[in-house]
PDB file of N, CA and C in Angstrom:
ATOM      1  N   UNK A   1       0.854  -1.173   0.000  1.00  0.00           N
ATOM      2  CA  UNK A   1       0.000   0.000   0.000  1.00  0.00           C
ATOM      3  C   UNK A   1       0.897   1.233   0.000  1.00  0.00           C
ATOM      4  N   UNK A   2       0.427   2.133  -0.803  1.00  0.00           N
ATOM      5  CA  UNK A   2       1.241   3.078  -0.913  1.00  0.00           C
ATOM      6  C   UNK A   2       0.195   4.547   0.093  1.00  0.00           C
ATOM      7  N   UNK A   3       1.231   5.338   0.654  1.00  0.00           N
ATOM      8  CA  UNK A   3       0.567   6.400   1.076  1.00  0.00           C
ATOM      9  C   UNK A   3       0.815   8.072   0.956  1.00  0.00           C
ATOM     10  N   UNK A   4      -0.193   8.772   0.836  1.00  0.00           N
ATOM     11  CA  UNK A   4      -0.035  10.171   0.323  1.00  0.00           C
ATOM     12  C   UNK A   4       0.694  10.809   2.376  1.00  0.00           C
ATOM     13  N   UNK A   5       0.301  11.862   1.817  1.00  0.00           N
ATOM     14  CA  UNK A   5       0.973  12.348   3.464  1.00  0.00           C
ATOM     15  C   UNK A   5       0.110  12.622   4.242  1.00  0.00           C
ATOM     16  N   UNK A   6      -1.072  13.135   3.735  1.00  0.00           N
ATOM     17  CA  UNK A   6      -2.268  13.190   4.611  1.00  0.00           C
ATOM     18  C   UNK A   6      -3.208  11.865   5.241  1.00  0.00           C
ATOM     19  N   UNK A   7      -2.816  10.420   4.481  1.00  0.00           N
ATOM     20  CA  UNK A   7      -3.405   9.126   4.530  1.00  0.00           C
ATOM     21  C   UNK A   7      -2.533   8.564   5.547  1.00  0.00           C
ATOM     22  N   UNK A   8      -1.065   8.365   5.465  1.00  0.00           N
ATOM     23  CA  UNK A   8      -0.112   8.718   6.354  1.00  0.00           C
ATOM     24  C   UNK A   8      -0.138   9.077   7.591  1.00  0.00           C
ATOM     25  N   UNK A   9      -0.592  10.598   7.470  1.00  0.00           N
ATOM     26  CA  UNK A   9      -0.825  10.902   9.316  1.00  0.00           C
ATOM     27  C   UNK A   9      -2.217  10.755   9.713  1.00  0.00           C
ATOM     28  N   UNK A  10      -3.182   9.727   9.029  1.00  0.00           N
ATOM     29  CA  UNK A  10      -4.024   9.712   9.163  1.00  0.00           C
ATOM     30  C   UNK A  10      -3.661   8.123   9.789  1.00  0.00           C
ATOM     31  N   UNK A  11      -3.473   7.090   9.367  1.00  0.00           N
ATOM     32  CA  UNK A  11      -2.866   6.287   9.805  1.00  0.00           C
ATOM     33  C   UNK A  11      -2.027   6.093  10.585  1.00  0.00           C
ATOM     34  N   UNK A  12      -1.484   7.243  11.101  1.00  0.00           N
ATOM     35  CA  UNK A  12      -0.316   7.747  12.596  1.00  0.00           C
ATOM     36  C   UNK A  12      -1.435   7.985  13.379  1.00  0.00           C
ATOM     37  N   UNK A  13      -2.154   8.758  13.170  1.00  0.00           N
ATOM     38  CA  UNK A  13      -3.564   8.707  14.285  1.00  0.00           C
ATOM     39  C   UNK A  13      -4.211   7.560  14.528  1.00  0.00           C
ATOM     40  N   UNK A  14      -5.152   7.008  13.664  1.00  0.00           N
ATOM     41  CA  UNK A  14      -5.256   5.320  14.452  1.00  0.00           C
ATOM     42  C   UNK A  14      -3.987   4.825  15.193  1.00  0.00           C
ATOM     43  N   UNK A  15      -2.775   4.796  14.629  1.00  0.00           N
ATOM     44  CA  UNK A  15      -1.804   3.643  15.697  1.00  0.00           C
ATOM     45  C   UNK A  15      -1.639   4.544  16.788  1.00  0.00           C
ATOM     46  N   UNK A  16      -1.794   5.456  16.769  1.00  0.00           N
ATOM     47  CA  UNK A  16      -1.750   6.559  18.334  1.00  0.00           C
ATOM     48  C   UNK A  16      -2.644   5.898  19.199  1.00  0.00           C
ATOM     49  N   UNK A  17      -4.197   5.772  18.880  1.00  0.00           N
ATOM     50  CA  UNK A  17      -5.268   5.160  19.170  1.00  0.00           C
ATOM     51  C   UNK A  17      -4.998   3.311  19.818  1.00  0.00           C
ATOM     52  N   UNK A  18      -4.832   3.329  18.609  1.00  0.00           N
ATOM     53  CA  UNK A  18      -4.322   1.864  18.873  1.00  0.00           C
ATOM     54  C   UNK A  18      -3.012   1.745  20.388  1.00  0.00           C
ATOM     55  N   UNK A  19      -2.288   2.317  20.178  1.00  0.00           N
ATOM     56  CA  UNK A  19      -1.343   2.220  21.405  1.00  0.00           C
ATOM     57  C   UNK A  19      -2.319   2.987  23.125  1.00  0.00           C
ATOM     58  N   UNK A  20      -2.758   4.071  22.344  1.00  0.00           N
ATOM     59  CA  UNK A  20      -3.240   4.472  23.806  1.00  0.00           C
ATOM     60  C   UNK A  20      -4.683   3.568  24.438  1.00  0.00           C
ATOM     61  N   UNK A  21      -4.987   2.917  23.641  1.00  0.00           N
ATOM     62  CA  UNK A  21      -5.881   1.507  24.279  1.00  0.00           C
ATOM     63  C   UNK A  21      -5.317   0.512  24.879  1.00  0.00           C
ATOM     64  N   UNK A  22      -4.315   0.253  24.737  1.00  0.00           N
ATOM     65  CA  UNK A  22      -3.414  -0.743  25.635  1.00  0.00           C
ATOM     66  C   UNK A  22      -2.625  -0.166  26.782  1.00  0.00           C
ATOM     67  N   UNK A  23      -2.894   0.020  27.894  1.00  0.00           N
ATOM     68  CA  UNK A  23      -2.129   0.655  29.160  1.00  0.00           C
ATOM     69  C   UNK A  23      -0.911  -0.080  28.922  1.00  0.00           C
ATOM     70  N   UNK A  24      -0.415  -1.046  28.796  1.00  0.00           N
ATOM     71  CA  UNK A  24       1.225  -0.895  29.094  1.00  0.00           C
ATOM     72  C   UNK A  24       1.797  -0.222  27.501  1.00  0.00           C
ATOM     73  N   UNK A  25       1.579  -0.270  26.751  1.00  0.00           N
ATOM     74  CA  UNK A  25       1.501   0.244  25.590  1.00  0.00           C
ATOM     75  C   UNK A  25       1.795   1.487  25.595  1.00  0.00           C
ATOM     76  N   UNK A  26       0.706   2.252  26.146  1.00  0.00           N
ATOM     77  CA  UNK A  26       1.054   3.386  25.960  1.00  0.00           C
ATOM     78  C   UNK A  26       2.267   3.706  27.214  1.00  0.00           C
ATOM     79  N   UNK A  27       1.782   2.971  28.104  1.00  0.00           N
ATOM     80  CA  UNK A  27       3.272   3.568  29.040  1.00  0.00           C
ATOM     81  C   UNK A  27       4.759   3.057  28.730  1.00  0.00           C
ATOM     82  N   UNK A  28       4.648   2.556  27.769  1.00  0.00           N
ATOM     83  CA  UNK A  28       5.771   1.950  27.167  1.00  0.00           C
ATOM     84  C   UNK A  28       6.176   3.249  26.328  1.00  0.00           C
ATOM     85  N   UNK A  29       4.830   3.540  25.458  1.00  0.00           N
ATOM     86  CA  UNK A  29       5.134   4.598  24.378  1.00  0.00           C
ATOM     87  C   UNK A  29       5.792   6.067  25.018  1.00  0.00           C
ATOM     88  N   UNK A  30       5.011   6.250  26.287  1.00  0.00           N
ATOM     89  CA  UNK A  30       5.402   7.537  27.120  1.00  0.00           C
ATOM     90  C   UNK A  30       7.106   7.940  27.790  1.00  0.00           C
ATOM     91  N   UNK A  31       7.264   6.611  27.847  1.00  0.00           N
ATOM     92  CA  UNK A  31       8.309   6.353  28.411  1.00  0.00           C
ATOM     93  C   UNK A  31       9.688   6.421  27.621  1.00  0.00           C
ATOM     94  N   UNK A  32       9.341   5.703  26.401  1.00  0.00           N
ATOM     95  CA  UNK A  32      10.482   5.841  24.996  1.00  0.00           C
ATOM     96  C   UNK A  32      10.375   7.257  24.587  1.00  0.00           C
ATOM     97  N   UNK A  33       9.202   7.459  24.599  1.00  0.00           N
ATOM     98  CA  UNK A  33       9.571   9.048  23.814  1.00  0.00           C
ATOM     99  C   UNK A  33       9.905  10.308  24.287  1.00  0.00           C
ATOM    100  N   UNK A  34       9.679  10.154  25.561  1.00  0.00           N
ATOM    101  CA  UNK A  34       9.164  11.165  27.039  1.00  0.00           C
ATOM    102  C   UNK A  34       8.693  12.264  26.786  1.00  0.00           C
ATOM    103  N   UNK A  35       7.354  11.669  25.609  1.00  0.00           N
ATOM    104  CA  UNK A  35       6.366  12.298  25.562  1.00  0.00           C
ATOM    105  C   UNK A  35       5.272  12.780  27.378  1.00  0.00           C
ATOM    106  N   UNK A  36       4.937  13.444  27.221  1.00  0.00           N
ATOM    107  CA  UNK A  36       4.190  13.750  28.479  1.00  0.00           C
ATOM    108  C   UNK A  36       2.286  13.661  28.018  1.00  0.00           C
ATOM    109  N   UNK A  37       1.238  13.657  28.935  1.00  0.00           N
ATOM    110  CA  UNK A  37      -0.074  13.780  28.303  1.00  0.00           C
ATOM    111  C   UNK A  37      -0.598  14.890  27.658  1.00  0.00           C
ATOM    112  N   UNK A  38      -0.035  16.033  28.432  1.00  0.00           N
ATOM    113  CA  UNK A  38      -0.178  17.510  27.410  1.00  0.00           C
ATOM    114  C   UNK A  38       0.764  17.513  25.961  1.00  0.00           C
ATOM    115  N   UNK A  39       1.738  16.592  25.911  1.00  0.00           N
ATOM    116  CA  UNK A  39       2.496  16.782  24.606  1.00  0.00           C
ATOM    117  C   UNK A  39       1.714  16.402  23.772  1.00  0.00           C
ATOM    118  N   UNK A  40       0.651  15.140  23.923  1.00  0.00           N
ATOM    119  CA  UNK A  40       0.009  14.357  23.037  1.00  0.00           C
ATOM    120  C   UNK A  40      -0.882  15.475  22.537  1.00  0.00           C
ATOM    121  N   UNK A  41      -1.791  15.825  23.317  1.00  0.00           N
ATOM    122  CA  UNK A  41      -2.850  17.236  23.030  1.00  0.00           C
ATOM    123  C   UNK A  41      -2.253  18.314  21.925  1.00  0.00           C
ATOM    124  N   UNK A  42      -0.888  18.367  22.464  1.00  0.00           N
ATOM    125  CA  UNK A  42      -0.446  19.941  21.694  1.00  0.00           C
ATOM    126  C   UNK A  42      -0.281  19.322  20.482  1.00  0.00           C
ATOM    127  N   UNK A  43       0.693  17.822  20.724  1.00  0.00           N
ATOM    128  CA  UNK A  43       1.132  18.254  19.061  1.00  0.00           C
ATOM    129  C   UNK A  43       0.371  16.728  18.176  1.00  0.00           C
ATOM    130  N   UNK A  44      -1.079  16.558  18.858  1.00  0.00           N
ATOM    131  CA  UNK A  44      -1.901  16.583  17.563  1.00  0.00           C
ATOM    132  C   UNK A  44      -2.275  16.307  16.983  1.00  0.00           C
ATOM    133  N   UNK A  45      -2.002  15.393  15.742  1.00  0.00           N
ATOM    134  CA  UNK A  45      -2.250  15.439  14.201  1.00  0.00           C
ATOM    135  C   UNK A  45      -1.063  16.466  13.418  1.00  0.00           C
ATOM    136  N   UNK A  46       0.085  16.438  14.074  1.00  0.00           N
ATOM    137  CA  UNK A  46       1.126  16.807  13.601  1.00  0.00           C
ATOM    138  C   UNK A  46       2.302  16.003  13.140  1.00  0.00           C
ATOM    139  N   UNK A  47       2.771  15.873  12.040  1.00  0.00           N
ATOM    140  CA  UNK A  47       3.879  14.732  11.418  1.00  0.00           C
ATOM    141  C   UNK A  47       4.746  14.336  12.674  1.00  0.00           C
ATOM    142  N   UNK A  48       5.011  15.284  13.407  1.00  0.00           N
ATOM    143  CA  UNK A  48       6.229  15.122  14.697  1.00  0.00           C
ATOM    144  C   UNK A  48       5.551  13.685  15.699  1.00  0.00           C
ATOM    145  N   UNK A  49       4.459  13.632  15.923  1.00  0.00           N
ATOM    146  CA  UNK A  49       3.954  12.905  16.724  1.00  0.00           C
ATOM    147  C   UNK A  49       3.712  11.629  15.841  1.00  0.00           C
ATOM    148  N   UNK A  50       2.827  12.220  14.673  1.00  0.00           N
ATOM    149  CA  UNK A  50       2.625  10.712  14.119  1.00  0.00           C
ATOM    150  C   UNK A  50       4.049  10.067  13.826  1.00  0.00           C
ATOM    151  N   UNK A  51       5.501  10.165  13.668  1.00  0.00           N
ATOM    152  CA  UNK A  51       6.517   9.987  13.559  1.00  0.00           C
ATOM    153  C   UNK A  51       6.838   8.888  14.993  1.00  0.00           C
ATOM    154  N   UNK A  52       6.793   9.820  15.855  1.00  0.00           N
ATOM    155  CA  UNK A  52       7.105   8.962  17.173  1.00  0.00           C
ATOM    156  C   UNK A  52       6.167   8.092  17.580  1.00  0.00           C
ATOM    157  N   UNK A  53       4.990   7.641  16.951  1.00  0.00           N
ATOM    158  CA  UNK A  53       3.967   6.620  16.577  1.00  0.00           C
ATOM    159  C   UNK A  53       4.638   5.593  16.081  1.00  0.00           C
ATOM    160  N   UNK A  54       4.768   6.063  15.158  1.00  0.00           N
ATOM    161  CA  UNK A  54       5.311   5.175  13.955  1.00  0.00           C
ATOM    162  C   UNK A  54       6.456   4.545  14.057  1.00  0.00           C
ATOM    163  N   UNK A  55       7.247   5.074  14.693  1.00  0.00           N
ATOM    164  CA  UNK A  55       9.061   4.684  15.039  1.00  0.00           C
ATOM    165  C   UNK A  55       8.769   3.890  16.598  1.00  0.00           C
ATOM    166  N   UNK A  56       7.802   4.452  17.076  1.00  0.00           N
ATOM    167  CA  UNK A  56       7.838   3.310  18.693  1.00  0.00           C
ATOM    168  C   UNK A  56       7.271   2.378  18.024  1.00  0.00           C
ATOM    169  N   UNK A  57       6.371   1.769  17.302  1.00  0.00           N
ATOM    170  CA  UNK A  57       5.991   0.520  16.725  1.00  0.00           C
ATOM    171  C   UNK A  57       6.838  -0.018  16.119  1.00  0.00           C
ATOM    172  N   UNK A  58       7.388   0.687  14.978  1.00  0.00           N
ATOM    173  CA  UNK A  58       7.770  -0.454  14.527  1.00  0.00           C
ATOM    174  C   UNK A  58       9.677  -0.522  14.552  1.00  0.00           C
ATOM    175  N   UNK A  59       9.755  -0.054  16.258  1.00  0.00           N
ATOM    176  CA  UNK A  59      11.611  -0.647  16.574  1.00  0.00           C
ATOM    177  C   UNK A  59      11.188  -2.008  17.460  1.00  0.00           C
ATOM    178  N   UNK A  60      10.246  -2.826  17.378  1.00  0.00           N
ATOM    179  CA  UNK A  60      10.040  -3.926  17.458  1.00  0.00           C
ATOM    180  C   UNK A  60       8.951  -4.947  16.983  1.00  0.00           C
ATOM    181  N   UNK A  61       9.941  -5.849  16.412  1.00  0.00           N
ATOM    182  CA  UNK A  61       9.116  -6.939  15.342  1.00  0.00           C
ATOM    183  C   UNK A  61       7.274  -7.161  16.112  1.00  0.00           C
ATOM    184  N   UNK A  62       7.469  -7.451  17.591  1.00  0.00           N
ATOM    185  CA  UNK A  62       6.333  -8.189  17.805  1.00  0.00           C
ATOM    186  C   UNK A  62       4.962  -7.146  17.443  1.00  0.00           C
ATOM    187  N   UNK A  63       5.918  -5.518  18.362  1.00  0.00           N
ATOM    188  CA  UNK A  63       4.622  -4.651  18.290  1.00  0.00           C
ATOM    189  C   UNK A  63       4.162  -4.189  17.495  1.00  0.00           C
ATOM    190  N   UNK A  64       5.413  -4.040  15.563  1.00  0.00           N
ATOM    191  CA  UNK A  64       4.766  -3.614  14.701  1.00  0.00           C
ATOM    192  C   UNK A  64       3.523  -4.945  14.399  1.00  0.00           C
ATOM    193  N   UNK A  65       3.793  -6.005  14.236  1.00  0.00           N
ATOM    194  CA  UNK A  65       3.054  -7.161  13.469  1.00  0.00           C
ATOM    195  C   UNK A  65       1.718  -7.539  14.568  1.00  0.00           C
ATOM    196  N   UNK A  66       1.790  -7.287  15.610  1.00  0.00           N
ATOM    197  CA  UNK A  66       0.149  -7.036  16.337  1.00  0.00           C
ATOM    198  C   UNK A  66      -0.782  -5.686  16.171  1.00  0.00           C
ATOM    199  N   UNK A  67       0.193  -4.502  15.877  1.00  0.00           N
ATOM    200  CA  UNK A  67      -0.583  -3.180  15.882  1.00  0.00           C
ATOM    201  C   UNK A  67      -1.171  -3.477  14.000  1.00  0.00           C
ATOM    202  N   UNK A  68      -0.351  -4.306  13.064  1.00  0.00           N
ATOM    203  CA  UNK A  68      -0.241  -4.426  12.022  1.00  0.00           C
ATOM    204  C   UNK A  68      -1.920  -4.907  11.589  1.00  0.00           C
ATOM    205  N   UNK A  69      -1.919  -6.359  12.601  1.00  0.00           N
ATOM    206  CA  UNK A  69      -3.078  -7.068  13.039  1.00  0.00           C
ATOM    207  C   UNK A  69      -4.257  -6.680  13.112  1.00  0.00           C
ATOM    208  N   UNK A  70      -4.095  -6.051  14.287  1.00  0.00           N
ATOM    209  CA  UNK A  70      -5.087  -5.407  14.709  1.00  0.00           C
ATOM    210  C   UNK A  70      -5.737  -4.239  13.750  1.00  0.00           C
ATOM    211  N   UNK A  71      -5.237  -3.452  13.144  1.00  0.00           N
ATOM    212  CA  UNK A  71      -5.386  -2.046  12.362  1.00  0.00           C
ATOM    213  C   UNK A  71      -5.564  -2.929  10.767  1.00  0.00           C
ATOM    214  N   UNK A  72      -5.833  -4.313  10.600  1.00  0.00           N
ATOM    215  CA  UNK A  72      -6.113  -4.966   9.237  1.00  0.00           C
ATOM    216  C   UNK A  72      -5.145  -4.223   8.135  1.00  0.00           C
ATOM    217  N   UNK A  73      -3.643  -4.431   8.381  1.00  0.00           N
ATOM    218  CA  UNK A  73      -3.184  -4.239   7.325  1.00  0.00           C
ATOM    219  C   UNK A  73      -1.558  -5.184   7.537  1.00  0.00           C
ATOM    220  N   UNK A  74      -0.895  -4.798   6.434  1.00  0.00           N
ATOM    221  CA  UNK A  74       0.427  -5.224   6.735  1.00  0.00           C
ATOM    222  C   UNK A  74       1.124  -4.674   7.437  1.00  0.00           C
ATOM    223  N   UNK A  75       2.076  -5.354   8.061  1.00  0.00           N
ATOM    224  CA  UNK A  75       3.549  -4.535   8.661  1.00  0.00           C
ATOM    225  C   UNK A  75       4.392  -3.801   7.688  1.00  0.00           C
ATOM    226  N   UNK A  76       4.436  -3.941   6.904  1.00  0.00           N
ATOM    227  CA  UNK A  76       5.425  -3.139   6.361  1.00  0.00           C
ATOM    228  C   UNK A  76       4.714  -1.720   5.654  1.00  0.00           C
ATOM    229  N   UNK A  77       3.180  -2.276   5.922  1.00  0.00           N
ATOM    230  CA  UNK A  77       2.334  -0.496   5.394  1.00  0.00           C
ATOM    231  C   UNK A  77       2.766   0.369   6.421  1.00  0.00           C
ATOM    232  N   UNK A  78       2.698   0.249   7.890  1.00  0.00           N
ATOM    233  CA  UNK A  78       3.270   1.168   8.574  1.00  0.00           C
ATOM    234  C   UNK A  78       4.748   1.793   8.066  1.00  0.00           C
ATOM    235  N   UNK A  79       5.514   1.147   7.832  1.00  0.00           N
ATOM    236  CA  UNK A  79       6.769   1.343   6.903  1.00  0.00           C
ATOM    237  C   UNK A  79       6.681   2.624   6.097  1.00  0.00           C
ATOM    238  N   UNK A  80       5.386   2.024   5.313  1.00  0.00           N
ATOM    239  CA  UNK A  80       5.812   2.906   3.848  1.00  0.00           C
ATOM    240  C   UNK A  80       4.735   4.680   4.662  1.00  0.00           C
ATOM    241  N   UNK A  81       4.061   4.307   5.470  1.00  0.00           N
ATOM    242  CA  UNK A  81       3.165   5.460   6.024  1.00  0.00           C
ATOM    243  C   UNK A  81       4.469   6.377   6.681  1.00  0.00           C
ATOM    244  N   UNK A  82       5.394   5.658   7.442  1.00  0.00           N
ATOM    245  CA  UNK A  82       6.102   6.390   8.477  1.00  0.00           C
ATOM    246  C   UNK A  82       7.442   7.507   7.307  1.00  0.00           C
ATOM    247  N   UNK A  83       7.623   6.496   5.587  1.00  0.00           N
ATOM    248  CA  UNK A  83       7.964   6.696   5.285  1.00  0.00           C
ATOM    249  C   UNK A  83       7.689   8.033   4.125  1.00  0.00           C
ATOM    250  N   UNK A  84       6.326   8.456   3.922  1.00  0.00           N
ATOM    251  CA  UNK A  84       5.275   8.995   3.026  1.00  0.00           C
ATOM    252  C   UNK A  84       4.983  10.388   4.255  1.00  0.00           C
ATOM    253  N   UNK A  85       5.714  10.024   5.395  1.00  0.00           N
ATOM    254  CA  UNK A  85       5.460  11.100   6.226  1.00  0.00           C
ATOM    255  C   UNK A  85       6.773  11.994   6.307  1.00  0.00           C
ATOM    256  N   UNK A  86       7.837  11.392   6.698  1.00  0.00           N
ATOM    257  CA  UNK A  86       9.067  11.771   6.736  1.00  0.00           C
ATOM    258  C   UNK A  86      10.022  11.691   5.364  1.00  0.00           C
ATOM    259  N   UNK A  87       9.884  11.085   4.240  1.00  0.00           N
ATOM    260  CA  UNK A  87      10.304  11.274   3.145  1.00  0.00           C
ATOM    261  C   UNK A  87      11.402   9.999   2.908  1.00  0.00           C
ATOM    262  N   UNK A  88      11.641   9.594   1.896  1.00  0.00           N
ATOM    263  CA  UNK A  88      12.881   8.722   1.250  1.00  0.00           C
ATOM    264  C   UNK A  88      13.962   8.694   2.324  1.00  0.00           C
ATOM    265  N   UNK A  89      14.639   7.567   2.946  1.00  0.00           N
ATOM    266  CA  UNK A  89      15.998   8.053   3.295  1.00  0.00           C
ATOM    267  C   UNK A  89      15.664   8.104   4.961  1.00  0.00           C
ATOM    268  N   UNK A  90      14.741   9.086   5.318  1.00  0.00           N
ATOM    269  CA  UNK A  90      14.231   9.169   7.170  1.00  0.00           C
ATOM    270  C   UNK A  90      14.777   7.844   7.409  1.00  0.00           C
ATOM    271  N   UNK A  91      14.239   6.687   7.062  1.00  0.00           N
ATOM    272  CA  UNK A  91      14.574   5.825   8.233  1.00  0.00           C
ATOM    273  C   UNK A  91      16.157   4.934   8.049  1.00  0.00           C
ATOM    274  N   UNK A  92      16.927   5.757   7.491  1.00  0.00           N
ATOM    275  CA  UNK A  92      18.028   5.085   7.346  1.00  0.00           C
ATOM    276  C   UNK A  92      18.612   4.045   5.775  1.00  0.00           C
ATOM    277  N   UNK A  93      17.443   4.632   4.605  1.00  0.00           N
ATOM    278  CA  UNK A  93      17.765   4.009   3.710  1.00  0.00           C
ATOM    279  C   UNK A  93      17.483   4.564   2.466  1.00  0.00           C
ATOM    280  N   UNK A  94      17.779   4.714   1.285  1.00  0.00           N
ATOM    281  CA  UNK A  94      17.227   5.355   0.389  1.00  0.00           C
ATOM    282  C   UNK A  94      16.220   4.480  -0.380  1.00  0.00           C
ATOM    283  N   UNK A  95      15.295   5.165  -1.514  1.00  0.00           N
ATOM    284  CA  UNK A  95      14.481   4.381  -2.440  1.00  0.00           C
ATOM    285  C   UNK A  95      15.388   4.143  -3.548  1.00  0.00           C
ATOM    286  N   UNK A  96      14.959   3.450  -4.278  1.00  0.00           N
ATOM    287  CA  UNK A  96      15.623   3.150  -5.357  1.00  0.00           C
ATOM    288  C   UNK A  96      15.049   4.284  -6.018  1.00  0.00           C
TER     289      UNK A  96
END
C-alpha cells in the first residue's frame, strides 16, 4: 500500500489510538519518547507525533506485526506510512 501524506498521518492517528488503548503500551510509548499527556494534546495530528507513533511501533518486530493485526493491514504499510510522512531516506535508507 502506498501512502499520500495526509493518509499517512491519518494512519499515525489510528496507531496513536491503537497504542493508547493498551495501558502498558502506551506507558511503554510515554516512556520511549518522554512524551508527556499535554504533549500528546499539543502536538496533535502533527507529522512530529505521528513519527514517534510510527518509530515506537515499529523498533520492534512483535509490536509492529500485532498493531499491524489489529489495524487490518500489513507490517510493512506502517513502513511505507512512516515513510510517506518523513520522506525517502528518514529511516536510514534510500528508495531506489
Amino acid at each position: 500500500m502506498s501512502f499520500n501524506h495526509s493518509g499517512a498521518r491519518h494512519l499515525a492517528t489510528d496507531a496513536l489510538l491503537y497504542i493508547l488503548e493498551k495501558p502498558d503500551l502506551a506507558s511503554g510509548f510515554m516512556n520511549a519518547t518522554g512524551l508527556r499527556p499535554d504533549d500528546l494534546h499539543a502536538l496533535a495530528g502533527t507529522p512530529e507525533l505521528g513519527l514517534h507513533v510510527l518509530d515506537f511501533l515499529l523498533e520492534d518486530d512483535s509490536r509492529v506485526v500485532e498493531a499491524a493485526s489489529s489495524m487490518s493491514m500489513r507490517p510493512q504499510d506502517l513502513l511505507a506510512a512512516r515513510t510517506a510522512i518523513a520522506g525517502p531516506g528518514s529511516y536510514g535508507w534510500e528508495a531506489d
